[in-house]
C-alpha atoms as a PDB file:
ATOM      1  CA  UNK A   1       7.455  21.607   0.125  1.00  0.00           C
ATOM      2  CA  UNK A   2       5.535  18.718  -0.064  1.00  0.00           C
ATOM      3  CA  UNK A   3       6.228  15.061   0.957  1.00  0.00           C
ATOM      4  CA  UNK A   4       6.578  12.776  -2.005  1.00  0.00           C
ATOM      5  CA  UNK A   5       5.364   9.155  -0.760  1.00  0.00           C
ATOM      6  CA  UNK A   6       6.719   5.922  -1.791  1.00  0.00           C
ATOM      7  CA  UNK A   7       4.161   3.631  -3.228  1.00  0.00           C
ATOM      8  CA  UNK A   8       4.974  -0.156  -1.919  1.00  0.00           C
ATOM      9  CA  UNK A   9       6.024  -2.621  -4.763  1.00  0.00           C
ATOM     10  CA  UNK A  10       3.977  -6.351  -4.577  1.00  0.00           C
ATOM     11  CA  UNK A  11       6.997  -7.898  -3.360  1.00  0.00           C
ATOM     12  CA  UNK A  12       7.518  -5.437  -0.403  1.00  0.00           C
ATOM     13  CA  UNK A  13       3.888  -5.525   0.609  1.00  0.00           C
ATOM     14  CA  UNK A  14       3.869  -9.219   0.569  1.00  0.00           C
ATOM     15  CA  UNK A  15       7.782  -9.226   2.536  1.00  0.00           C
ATOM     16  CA  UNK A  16       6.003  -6.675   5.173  1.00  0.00           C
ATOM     17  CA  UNK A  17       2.558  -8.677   5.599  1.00  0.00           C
ATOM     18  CA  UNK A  18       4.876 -11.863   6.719  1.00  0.00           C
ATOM     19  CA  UNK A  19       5.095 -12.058  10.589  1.00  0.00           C
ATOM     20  CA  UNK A  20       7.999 -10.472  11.670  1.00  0.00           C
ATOM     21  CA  UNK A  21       9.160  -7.741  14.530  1.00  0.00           C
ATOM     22  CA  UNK A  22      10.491  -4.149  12.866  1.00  0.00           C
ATOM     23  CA  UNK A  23      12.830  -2.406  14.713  1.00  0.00           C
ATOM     24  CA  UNK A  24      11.857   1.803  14.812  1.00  0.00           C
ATOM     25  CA  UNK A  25      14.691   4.123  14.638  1.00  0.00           C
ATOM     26  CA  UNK A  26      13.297   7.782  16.037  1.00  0.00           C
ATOM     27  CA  UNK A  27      15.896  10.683  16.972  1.00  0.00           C
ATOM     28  CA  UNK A  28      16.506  11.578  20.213  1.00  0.00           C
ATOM     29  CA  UNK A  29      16.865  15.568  21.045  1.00  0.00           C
ATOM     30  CA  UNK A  30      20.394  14.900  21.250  1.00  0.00           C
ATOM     31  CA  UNK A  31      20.634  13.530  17.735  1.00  0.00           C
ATOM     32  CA  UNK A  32      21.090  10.248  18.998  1.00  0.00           C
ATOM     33  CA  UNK A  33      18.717   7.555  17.479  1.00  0.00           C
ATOM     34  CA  UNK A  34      16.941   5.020  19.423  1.00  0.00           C
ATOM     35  CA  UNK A  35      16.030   1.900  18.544  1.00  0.00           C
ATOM     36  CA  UNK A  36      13.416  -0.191  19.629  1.00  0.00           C
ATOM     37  CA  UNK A  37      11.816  -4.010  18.741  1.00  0.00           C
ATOM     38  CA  UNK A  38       7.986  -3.592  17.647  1.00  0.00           C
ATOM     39  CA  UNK A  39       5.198  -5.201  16.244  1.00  0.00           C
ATOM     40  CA  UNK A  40       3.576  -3.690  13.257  1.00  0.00           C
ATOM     41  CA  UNK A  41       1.007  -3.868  10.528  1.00  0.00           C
ATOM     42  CA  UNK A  42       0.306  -3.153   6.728  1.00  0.00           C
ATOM     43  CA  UNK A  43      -2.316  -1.050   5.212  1.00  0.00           C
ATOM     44  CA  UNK A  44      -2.227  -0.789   1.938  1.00  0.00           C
ATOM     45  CA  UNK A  45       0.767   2.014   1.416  1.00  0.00           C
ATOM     46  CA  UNK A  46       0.823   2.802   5.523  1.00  0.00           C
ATOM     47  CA  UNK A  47       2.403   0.620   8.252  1.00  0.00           C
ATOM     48  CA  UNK A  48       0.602   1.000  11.239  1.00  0.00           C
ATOM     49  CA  UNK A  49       2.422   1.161  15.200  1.00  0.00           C
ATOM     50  CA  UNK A  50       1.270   1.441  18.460  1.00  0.00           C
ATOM     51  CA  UNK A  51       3.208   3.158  21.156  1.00  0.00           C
ATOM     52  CA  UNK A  52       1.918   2.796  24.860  1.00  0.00           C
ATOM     53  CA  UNK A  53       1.458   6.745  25.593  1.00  0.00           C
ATOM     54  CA  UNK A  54       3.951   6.205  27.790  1.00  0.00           C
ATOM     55  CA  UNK A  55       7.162   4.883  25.160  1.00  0.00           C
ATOM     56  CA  UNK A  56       9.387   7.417  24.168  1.00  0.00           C
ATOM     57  CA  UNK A  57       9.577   6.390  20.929  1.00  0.00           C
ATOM     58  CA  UNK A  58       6.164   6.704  20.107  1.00  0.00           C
ATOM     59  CA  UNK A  59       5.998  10.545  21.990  1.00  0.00           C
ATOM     60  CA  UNK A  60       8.849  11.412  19.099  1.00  0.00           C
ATOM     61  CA  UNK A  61       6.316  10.468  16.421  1.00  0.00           C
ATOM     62  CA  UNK A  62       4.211  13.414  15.586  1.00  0.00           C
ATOM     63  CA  UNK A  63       2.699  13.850  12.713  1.00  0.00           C
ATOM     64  CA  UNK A  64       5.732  15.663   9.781  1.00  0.00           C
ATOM     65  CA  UNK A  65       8.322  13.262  11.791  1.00  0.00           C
ATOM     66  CA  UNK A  66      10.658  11.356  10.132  1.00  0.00           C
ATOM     67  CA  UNK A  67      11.136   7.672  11.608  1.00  0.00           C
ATOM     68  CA  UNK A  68      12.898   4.663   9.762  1.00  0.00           C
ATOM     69  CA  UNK A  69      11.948   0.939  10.024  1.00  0.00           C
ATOM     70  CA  UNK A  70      14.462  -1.940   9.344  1.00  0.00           C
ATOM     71  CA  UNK A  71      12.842  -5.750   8.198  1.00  0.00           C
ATOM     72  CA  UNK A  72      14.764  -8.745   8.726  1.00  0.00           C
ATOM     73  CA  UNK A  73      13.255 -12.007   7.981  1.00  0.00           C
ATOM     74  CA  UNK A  74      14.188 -14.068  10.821  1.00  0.00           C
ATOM     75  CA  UNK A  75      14.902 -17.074   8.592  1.00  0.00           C
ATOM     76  CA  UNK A  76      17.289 -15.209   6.790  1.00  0.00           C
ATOM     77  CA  UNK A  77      19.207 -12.319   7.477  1.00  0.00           C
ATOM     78  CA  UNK A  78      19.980 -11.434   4.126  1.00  0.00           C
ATOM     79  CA  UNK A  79      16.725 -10.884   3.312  1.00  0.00           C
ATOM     80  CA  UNK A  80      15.470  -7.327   4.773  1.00  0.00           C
ATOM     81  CA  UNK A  81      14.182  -3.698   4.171  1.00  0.00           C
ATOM     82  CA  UNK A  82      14.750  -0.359   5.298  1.00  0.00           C
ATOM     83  CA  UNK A  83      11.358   2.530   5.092  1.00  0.00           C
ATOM     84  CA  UNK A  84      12.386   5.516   5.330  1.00  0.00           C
ATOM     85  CA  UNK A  85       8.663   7.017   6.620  1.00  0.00           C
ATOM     86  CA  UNK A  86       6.794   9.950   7.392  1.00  0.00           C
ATOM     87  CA  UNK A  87       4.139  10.116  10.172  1.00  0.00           C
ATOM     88  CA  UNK A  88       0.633  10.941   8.825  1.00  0.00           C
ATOM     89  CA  UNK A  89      -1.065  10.164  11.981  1.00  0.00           C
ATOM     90  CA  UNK A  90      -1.149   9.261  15.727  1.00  0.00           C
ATOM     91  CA  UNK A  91      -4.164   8.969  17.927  1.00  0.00           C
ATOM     92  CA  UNK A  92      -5.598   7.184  20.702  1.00  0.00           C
ATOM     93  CA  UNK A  93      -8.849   6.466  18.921  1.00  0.00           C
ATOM     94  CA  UNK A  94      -8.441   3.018  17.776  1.00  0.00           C
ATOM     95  CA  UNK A  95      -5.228   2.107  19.410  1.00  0.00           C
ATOM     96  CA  UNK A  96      -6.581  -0.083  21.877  1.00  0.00           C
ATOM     97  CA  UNK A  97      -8.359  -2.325  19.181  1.00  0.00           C
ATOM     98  CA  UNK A  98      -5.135  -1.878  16.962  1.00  0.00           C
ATOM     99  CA  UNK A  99      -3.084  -3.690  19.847  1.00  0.00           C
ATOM    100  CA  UNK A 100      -5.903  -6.236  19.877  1.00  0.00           C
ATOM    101  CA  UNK A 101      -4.964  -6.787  15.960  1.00  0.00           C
ATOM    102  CA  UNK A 102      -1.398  -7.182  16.517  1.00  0.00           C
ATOM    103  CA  UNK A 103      -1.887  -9.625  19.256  1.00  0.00           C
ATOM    104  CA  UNK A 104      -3.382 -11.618  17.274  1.00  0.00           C
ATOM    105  CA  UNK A 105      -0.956 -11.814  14.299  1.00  0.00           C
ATOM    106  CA  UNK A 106       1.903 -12.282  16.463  1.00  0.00           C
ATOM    107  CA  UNK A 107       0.597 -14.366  19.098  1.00  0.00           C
ATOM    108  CA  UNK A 108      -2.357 -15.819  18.136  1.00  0.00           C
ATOM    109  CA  UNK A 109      -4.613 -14.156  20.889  1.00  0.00           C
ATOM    110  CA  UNK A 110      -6.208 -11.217  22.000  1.00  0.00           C
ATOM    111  CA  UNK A 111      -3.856  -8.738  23.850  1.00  0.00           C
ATOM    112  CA  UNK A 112      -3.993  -8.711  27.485  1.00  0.00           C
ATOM    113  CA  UNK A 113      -2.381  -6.124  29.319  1.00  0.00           C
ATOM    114  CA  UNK A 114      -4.441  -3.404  28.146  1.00  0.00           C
ATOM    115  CA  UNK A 115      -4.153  -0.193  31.217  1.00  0.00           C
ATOM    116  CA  UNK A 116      -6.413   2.876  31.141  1.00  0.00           C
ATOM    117  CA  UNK A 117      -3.439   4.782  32.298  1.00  0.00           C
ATOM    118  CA  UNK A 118      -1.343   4.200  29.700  1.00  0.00           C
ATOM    119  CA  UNK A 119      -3.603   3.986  26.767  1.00  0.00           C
ATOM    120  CA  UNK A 120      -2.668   2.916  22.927  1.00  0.00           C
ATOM    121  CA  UNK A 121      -1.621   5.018  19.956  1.00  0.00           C
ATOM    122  CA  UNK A 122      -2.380   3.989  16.403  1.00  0.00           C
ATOM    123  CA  UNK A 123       0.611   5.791  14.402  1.00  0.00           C
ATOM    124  CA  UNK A 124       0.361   5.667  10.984  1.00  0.00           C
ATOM    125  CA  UNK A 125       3.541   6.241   8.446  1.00  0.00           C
ATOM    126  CA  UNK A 126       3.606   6.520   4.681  1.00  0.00           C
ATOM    127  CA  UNK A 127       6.819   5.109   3.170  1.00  0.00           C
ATOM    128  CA  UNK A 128       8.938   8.255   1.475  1.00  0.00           C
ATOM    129  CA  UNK A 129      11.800   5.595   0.647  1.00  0.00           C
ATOM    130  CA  UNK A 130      12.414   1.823   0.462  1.00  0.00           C
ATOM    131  CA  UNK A 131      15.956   0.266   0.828  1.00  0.00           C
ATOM    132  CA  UNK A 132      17.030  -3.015   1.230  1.00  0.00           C
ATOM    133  CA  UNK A 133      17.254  -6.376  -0.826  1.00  0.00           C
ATOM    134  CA  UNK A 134      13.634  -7.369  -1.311  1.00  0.00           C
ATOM    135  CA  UNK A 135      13.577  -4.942  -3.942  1.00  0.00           C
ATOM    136  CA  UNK A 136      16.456  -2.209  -4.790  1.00  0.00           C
ATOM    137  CA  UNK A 137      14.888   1.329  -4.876  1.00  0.00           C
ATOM    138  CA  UNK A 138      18.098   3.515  -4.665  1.00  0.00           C
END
């Protein structure tokens, strides 16, 4: 059966292009979840991550994988949003200029631990459903 995608609304894609961490939620084998701080982008309908090679988050993010992101604006916590996602993508081509990206939207600069041995993924994820108060979806 096939995946039916969220489309973003113009208030979430303007909530998700302000500067603020997501926190991933993947499963772990055990059913446990994990949860991890991250920086992220938008593109158009996709939000874009980038897992070192080496974070187990990122090696639970195949492409058919289900992963959830949680918002918060970090001026106030009553403002957030919950994507349910699915992963479309993940590759190493491109993740090391993808990191470069997010560096500079979060800090301002060009990313600079960059290591050959534990190269970049660009992940991308396609919104399936969108919680939370920026807009109510259920």
């Amino acid at each position: 059966m096939a995946t039916t995608y969220s489309a973003l609304s113009e208030p979430m894609q303007a909530f998700l292009d302000e500067v603020m961490p997501a926190i991933v939620g993947t499963s772990r084998s055990d059913g446990s979840v994990q949860m991890n701080p991250i920086w992220y982008d938008r593109r158009g309908d996709e939000i874009w991550l980038n897992p070192a090679t080496s974070r187990a988050w990122g090696k639970r993010l195949d492409a058919g994988k289900r992963v959830t992101l949680l918002f918060i604006d970090p001026t106030n916590q009553w403002r957030w949003a919950q994507v349910q996602a699915e992963v479309i993508d993940k590759t190493t081509d491109g993740g090391e200029e993808h990191i470069d990206d997010l560096s500079q939207r979060y800090l301002g600069k060009t990313y600079s631990d960059h290591q050959a041995d534990n190269p970049r993924q660009l992940v991308r994820v396609r919104p399936v459903r969108v919680t939370g108060t920026v807009e109510s979806r259920e």
